[in-house]
PDB file of N, CA and C in Angstrom:
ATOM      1  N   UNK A   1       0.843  -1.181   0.000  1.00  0.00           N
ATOM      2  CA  UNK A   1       0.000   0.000   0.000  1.00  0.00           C
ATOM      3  C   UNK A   1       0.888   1.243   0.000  1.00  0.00           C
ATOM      4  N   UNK A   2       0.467   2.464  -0.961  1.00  0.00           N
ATOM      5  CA  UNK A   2       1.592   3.576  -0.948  1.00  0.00           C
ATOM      6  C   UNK A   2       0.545   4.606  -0.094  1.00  0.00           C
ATOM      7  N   UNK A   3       1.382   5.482   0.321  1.00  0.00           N
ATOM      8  CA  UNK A   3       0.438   6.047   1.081  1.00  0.00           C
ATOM      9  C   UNK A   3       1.260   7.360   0.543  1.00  0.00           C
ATOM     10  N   UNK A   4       0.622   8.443   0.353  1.00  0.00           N
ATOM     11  CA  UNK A   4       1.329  10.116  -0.034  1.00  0.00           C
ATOM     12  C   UNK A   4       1.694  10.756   1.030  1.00  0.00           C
ATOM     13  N   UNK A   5       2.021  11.298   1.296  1.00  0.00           N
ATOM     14  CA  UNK A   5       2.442  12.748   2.047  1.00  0.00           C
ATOM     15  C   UNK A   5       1.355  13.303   2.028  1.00  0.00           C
ATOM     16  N   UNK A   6       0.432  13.570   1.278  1.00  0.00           N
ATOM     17  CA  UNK A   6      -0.517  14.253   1.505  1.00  0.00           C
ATOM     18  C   UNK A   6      -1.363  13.697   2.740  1.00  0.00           C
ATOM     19  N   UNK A   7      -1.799  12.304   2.326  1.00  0.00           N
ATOM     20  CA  UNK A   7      -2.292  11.105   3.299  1.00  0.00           C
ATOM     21  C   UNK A   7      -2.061  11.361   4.756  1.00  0.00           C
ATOM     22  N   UNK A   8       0.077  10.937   4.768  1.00  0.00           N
ATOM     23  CA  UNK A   8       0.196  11.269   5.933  1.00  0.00           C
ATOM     24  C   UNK A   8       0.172  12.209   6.739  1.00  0.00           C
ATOM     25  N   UNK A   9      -0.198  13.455   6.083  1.00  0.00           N
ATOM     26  CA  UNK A   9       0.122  14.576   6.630  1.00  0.00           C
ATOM     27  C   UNK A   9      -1.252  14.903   7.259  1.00  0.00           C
ATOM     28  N   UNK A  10      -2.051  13.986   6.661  1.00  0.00           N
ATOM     29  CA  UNK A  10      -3.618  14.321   7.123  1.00  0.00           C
ATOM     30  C   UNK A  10      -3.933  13.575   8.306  1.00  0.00           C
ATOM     31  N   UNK A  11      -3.250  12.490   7.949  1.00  0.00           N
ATOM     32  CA  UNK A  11      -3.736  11.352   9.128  1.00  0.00           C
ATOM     33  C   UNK A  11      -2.672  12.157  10.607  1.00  0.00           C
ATOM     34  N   UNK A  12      -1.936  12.565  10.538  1.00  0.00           N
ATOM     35  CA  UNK A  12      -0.766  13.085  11.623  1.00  0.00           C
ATOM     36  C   UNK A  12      -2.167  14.403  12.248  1.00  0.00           C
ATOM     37  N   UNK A  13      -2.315  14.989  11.229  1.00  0.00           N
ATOM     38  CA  UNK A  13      -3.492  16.102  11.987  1.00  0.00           C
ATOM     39  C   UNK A  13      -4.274  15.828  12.337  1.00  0.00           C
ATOM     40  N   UNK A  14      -5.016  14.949  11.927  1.00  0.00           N
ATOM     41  CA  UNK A  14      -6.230  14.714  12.622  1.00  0.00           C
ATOM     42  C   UNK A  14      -5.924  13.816  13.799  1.00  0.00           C
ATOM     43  N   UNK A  15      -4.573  13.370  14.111  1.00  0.00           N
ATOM     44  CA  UNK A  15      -4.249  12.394  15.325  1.00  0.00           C
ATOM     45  C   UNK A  15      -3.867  13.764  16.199  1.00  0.00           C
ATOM     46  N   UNK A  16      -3.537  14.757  15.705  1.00  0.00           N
ATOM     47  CA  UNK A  16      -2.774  16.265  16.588  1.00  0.00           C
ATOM     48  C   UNK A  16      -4.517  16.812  17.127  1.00  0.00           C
ATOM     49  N   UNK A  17      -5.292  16.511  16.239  1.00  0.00           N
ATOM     50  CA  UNK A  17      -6.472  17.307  16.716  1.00  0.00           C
ATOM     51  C   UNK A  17      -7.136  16.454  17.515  1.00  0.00           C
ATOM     52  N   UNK A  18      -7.012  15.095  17.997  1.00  0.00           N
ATOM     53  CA  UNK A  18      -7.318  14.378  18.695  1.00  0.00           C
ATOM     54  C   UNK A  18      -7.019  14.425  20.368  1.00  0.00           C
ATOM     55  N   UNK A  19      -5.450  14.529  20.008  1.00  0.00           N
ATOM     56  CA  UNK A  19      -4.692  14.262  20.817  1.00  0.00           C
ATOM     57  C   UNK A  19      -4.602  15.567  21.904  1.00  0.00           C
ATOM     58  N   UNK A  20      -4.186  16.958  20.579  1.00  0.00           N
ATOM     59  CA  UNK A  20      -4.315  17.877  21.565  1.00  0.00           C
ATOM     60  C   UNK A  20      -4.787  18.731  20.372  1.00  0.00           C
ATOM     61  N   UNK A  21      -6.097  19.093  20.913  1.00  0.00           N
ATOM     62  CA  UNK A  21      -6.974  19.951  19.825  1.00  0.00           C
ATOM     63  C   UNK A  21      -5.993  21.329  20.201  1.00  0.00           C
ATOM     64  N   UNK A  22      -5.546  22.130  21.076  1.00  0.00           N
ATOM     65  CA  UNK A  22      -5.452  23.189  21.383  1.00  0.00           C
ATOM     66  C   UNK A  22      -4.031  23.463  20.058  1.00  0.00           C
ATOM     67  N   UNK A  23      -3.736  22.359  19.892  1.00  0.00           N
ATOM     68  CA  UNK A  23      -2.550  22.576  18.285  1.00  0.00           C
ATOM     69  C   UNK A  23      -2.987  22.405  17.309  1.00  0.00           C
ATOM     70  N   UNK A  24      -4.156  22.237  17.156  1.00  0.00           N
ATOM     71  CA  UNK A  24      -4.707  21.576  16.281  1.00  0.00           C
ATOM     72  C   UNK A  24      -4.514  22.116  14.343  1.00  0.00           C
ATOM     73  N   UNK A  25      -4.816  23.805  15.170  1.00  0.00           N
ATOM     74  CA  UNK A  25      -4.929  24.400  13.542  1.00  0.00           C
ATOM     75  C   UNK A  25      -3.861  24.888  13.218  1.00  0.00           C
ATOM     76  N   UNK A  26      -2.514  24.729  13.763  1.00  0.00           N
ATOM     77  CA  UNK A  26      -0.826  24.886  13.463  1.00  0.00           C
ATOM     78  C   UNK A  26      -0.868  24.450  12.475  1.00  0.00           C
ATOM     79  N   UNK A  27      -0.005  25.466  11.337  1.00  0.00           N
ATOM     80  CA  UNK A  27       0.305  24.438   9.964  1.00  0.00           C
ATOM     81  C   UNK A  27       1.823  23.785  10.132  1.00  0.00           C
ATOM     82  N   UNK A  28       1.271  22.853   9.762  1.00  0.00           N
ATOM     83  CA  UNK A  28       2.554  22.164   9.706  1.00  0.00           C
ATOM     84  C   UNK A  28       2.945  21.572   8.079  1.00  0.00           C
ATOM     85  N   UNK A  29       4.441  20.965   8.088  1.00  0.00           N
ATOM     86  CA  UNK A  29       4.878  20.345   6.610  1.00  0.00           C
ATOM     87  C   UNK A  29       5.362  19.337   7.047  1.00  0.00           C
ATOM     88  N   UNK A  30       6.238  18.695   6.248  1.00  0.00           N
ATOM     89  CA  UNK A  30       6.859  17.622   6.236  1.00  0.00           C
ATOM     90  C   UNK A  30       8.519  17.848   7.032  1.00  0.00           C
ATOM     91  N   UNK A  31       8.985  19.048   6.897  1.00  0.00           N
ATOM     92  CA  UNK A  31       9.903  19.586   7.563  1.00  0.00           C
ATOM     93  C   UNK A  31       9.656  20.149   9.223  1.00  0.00           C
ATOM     94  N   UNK A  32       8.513  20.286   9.850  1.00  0.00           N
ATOM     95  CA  UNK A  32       8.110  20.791  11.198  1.00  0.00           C
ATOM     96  C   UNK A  32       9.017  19.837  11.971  1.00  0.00           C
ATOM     97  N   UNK A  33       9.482  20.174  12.967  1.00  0.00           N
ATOM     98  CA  UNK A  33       9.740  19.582  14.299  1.00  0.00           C
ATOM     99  C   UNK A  33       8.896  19.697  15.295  1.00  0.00           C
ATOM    100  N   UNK A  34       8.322  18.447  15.818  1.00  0.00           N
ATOM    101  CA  UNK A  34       7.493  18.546  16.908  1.00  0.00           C
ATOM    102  C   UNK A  34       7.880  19.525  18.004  1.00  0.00           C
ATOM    103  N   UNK A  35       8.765  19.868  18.444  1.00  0.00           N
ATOM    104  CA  UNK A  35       8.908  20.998  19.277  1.00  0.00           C
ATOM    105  C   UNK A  35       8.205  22.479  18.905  1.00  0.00           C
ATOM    106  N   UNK A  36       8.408  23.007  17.274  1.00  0.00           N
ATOM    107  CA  UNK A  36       8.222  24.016  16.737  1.00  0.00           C
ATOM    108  C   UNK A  36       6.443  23.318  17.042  1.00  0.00           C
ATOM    109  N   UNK A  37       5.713  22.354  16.760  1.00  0.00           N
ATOM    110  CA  UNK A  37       4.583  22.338  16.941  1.00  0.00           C
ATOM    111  C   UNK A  37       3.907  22.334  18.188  1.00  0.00           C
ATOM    112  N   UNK A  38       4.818  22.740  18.914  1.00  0.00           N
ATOM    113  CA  UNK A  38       4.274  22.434  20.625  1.00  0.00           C
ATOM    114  C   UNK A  38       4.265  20.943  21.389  1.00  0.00           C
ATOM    115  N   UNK A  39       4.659  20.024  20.169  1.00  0.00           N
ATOM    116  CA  UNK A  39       4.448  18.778  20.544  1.00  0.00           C
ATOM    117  C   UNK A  39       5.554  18.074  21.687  1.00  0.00           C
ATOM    118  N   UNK A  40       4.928  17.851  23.020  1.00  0.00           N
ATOM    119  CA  UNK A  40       6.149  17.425  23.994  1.00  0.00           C
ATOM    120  C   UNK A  40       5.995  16.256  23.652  1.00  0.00           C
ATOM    121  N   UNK A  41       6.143  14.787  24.227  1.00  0.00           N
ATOM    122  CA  UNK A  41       6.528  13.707  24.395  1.00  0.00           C
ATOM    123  C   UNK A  41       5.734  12.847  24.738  1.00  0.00           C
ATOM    124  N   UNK A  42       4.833  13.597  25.587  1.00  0.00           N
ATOM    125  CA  UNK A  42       3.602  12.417  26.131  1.00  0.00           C
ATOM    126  C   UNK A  42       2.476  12.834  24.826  1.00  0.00           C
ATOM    127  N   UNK A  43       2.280  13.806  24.213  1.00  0.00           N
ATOM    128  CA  UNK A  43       1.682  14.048  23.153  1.00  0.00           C
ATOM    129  C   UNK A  43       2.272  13.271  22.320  1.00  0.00           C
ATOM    130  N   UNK A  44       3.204  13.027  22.017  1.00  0.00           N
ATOM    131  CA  UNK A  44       3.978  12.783  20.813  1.00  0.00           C
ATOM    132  C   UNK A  44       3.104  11.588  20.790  1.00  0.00           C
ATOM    133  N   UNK A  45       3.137  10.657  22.143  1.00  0.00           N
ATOM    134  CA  UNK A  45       2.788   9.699  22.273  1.00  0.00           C
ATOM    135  C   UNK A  45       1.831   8.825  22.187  1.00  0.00           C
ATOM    136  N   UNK A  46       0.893  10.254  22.296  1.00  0.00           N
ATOM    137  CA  UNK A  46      -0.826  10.498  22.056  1.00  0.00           C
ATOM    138  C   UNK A  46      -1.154   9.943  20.551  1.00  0.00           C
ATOM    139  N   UNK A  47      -0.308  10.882  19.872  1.00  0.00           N
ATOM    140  CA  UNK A  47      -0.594  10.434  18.528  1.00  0.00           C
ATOM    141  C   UNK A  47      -0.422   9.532  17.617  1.00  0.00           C
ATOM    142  N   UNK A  48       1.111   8.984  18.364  1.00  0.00           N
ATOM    143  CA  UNK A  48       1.128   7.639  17.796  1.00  0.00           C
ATOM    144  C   UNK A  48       0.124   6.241  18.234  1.00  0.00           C
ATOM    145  N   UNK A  49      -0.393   6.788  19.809  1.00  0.00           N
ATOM    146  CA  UNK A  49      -1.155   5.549  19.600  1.00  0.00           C
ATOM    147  C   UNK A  49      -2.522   5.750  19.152  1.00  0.00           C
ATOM    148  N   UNK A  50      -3.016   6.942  18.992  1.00  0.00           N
ATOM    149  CA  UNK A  50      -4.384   7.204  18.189  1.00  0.00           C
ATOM    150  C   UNK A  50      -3.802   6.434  16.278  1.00  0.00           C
ATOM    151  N   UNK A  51      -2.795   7.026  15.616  1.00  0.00           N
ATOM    152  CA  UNK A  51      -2.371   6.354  14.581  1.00  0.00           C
ATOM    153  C   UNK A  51      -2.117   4.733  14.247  1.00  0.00           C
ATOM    154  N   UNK A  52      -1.336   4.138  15.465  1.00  0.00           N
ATOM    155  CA  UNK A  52      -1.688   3.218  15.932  1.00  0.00           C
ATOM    156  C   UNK A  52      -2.653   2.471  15.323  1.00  0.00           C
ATOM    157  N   UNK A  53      -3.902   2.685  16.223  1.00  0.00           N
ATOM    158  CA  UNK A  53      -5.236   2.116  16.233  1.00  0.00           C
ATOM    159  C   UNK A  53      -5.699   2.438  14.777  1.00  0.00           C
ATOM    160  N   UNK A  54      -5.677   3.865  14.833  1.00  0.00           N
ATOM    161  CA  UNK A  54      -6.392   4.278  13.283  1.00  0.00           C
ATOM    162  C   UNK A  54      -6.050   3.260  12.058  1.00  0.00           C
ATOM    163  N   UNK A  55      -4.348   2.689  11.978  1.00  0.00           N
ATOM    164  CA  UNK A  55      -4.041   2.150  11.151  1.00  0.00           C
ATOM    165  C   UNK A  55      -3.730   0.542  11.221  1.00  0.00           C
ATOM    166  N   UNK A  56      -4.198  -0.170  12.206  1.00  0.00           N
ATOM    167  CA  UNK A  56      -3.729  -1.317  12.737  1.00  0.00           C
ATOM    168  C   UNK A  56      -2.817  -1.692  12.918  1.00  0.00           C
ATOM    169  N   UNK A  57      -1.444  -0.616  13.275  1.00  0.00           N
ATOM    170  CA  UNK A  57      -0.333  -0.999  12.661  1.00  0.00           C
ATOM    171  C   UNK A  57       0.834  -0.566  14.425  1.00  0.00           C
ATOM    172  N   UNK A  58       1.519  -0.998  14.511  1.00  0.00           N
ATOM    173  CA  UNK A  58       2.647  -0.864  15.626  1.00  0.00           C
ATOM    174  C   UNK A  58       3.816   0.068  15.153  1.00  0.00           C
ATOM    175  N   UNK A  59       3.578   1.039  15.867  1.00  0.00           N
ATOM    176  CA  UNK A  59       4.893   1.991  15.543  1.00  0.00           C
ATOM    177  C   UNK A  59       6.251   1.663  16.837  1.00  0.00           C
ATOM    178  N   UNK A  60       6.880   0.746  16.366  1.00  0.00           N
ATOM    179  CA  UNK A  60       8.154   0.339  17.628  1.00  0.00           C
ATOM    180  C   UNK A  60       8.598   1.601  18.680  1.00  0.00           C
ATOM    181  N   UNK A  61       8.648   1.671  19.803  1.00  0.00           N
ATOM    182  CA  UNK A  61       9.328   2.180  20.548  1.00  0.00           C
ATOM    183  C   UNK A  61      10.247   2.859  20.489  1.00  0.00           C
ATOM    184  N   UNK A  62      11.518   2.005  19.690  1.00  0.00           N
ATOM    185  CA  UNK A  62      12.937   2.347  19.710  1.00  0.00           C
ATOM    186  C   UNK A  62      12.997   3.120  18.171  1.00  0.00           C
ATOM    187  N   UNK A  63      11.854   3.066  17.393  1.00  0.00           N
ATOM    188  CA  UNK A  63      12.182   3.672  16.340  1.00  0.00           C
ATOM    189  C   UNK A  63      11.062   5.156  16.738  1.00  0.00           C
ATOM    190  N   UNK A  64      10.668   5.260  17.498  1.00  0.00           N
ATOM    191  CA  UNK A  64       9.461   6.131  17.826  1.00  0.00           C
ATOM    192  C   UNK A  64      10.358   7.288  18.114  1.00  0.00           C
ATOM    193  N   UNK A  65      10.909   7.050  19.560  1.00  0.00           N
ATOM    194  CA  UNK A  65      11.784   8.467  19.983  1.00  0.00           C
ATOM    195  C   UNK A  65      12.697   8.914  19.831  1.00  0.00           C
ATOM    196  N   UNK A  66      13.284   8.638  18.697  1.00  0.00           N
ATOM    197  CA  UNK A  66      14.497   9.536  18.039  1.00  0.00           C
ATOM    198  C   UNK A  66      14.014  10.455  17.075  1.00  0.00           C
ATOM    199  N   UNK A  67      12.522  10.180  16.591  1.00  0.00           N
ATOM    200  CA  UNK A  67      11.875  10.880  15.528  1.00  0.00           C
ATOM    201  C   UNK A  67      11.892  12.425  16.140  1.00  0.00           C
ATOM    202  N   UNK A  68      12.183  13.781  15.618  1.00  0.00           N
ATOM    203  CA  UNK A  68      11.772  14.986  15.696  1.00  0.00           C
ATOM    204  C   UNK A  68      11.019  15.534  15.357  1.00  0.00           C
ATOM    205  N   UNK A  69      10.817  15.148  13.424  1.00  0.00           N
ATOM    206  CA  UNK A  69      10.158  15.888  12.820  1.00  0.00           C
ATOM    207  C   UNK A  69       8.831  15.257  12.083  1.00  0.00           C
ATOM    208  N   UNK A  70       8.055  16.195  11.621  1.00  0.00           N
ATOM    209  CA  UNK A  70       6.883  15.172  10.992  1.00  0.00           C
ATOM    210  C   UNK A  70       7.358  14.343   9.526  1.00  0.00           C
ATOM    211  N   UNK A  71       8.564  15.041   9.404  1.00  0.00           N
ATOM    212  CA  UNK A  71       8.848  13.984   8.268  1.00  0.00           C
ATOM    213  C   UNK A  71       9.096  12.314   8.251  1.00  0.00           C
ATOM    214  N   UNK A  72       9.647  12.524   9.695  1.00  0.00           N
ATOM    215  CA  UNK A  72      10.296  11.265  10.190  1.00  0.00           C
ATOM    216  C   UNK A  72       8.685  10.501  10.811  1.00  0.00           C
ATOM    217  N   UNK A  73       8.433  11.225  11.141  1.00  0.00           N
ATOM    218  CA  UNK A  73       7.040   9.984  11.774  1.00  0.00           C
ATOM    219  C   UNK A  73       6.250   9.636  10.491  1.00  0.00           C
ATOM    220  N   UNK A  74       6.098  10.497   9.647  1.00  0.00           N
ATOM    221  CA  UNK A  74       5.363   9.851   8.412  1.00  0.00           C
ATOM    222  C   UNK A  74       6.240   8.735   7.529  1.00  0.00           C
ATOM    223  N   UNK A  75       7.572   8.577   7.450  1.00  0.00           N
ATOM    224  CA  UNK A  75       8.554   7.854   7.497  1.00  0.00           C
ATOM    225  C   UNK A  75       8.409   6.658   8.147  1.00  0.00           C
ATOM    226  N   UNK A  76       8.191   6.238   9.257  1.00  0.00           N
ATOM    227  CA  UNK A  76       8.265   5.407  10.031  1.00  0.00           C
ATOM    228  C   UNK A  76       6.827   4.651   9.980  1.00  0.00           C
ATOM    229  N   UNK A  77       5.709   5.260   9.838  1.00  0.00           N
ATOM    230  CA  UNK A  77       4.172   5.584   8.965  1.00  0.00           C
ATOM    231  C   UNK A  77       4.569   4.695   8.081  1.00  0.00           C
ATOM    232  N   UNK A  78       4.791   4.993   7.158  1.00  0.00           N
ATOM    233  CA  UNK A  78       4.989   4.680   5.836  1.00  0.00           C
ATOM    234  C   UNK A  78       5.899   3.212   6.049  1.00  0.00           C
ATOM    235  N   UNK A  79       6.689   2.849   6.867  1.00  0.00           N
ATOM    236  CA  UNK A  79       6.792   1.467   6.789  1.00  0.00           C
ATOM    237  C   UNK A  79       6.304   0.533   7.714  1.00  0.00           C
ATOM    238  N   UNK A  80       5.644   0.925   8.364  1.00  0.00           N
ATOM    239  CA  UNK A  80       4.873   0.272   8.908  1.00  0.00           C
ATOM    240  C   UNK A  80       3.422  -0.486   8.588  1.00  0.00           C
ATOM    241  N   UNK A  81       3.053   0.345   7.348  1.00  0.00           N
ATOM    242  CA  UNK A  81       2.079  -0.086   6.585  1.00  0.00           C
ATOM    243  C   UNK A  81       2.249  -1.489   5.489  1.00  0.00           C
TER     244      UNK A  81
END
């Protein structure tokens, strides 16, 4: 399954507007760093497991928290599928 950037970039927001609506309408790209988005760690965390579920899919641990940016989580997204 290929999934776009566009895709992921949608599915990441609507897990940000889940997770923490109060970021919700931040634009973000493929270059953002979760910091620049307000995103701390237990959020971070939020969203991967709302994505998670959304996608049936396990985002590993050890590949989870080295990620910074939204490029890298849609990255990691993307093979997990």
């Amino acid at each position: 399954m290929t999934v776009t950037d566009e895709e992921v970039l949608g599915l990441i927001k609507e897990a940000l507007e889940y997770s923490a609506p109060e970021h919700a309408n931040v634009k973000m790209s493929m270059e953002s760093t979760l910091g620049e988005l307000g995103i701390n760690s237990i959020t971070a965390l939020e969203i991967a497991g709302y994505i998670e579920d959304k996608l049936n899919i396990k985002l590993p641990d050890d590949e989870l928290a080295p990620i910074n940016t939204i490029g890298g989580l849609a990255e990691l997204i993307r093979r997990q599928i």
